[in-house]
C-alpha atoms as a PDB file:
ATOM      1  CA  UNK A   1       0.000   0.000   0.000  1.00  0.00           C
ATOM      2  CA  UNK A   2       3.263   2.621   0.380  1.00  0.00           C
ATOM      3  CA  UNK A   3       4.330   2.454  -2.706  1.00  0.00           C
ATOM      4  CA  UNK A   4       0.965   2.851  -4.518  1.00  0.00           C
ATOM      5  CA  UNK A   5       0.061   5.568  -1.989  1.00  0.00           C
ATOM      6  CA  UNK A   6       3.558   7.328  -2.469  1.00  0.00           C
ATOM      7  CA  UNK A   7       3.657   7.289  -6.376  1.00  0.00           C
ATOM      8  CA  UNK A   8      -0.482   8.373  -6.829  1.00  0.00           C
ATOM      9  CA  UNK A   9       0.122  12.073  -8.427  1.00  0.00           C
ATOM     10  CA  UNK A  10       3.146  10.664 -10.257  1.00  0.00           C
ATOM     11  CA  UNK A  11       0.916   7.675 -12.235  1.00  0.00           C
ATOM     12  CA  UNK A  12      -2.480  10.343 -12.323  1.00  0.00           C
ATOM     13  CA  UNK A  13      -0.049  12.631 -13.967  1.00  0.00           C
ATOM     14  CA  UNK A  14       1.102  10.466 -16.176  1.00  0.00           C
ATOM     15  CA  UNK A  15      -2.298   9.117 -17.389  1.00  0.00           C
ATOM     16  CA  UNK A  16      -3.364  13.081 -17.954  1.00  0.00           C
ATOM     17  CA  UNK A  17      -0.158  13.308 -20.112  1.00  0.00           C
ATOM     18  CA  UNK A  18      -1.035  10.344 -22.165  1.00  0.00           C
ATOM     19  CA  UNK A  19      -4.244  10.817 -22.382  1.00  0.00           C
ATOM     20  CA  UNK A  20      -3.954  14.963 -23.245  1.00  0.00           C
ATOM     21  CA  UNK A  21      -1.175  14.488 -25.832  1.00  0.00           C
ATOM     22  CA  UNK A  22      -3.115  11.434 -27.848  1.00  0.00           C
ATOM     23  CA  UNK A  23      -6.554  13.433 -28.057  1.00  0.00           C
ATOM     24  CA  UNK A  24      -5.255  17.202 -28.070  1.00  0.00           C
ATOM     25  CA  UNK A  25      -2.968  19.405 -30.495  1.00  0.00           C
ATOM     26  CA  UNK A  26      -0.427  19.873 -28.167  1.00  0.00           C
ATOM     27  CA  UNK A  27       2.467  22.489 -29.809  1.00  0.00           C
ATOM     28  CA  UNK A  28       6.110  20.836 -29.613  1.00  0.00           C
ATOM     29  CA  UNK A  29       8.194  22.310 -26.621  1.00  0.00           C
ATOM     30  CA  UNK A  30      11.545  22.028 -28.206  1.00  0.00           C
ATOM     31  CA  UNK A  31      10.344  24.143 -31.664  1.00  0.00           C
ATOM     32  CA  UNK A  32       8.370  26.405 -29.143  1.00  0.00           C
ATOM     33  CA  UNK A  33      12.019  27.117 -27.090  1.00  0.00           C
ATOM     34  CA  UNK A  34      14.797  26.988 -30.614  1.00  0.00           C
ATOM     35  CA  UNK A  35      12.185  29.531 -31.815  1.00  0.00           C
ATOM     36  CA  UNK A  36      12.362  31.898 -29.135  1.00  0.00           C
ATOM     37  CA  UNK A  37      16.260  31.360 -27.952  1.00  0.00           C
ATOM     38  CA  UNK A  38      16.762  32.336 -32.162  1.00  0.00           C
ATOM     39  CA  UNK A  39      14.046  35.791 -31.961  1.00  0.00           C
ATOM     40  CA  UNK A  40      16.045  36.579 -28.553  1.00  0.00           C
ATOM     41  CA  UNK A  41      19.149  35.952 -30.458  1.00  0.00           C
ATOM     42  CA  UNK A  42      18.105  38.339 -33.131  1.00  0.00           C
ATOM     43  CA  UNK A  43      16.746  41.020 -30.833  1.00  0.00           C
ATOM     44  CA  UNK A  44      20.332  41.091 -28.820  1.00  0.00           C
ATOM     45  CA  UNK A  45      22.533  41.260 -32.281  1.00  0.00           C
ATOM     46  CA  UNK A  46      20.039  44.059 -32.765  1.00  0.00           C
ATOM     47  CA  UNK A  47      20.354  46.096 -29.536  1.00  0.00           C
ATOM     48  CA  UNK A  48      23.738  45.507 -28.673  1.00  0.00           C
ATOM     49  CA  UNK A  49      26.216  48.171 -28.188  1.00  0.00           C
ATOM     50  CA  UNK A  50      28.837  48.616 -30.695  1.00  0.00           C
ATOM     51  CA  UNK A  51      32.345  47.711 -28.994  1.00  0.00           C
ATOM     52  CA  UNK A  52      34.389  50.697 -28.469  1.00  0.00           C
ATOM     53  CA  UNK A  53      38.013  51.489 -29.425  1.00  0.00           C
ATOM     54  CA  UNK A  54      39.635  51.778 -26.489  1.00  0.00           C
ATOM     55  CA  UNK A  55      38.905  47.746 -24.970  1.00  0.00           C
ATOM     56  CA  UNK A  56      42.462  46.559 -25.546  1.00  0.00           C
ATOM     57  CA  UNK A  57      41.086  43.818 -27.775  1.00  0.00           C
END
């Protein structure tokens, strides 16, 4: 009974997964997050300040 009792939410979550992804249009996480890491990308080449002279570089 401890290990059923103990691991509940874990297999009710599970089941909700399952059952969510097969019958809803769930968007893919990894596209979602390259997709945003790339616009951030873009929008700090944009903003960034130009390096100055003087850095020793």
């Amino acid at each position: 009974m401890g290990i059923i009792r103990s691991c509940f939410s874990f297999i009710v979550g599970t089941v909700c997964g399952i059952y969510v992804a097969q019958n809803y249009d769930v968007p893919n996480i990894k596209k979602l997050a390259h997709t945003a890491q790339f616009k951030a990308k873009q929008i700090e080449e944009k903003y960034r300040k130009p390096k100055s002279r003087g850095d020793g570089d």
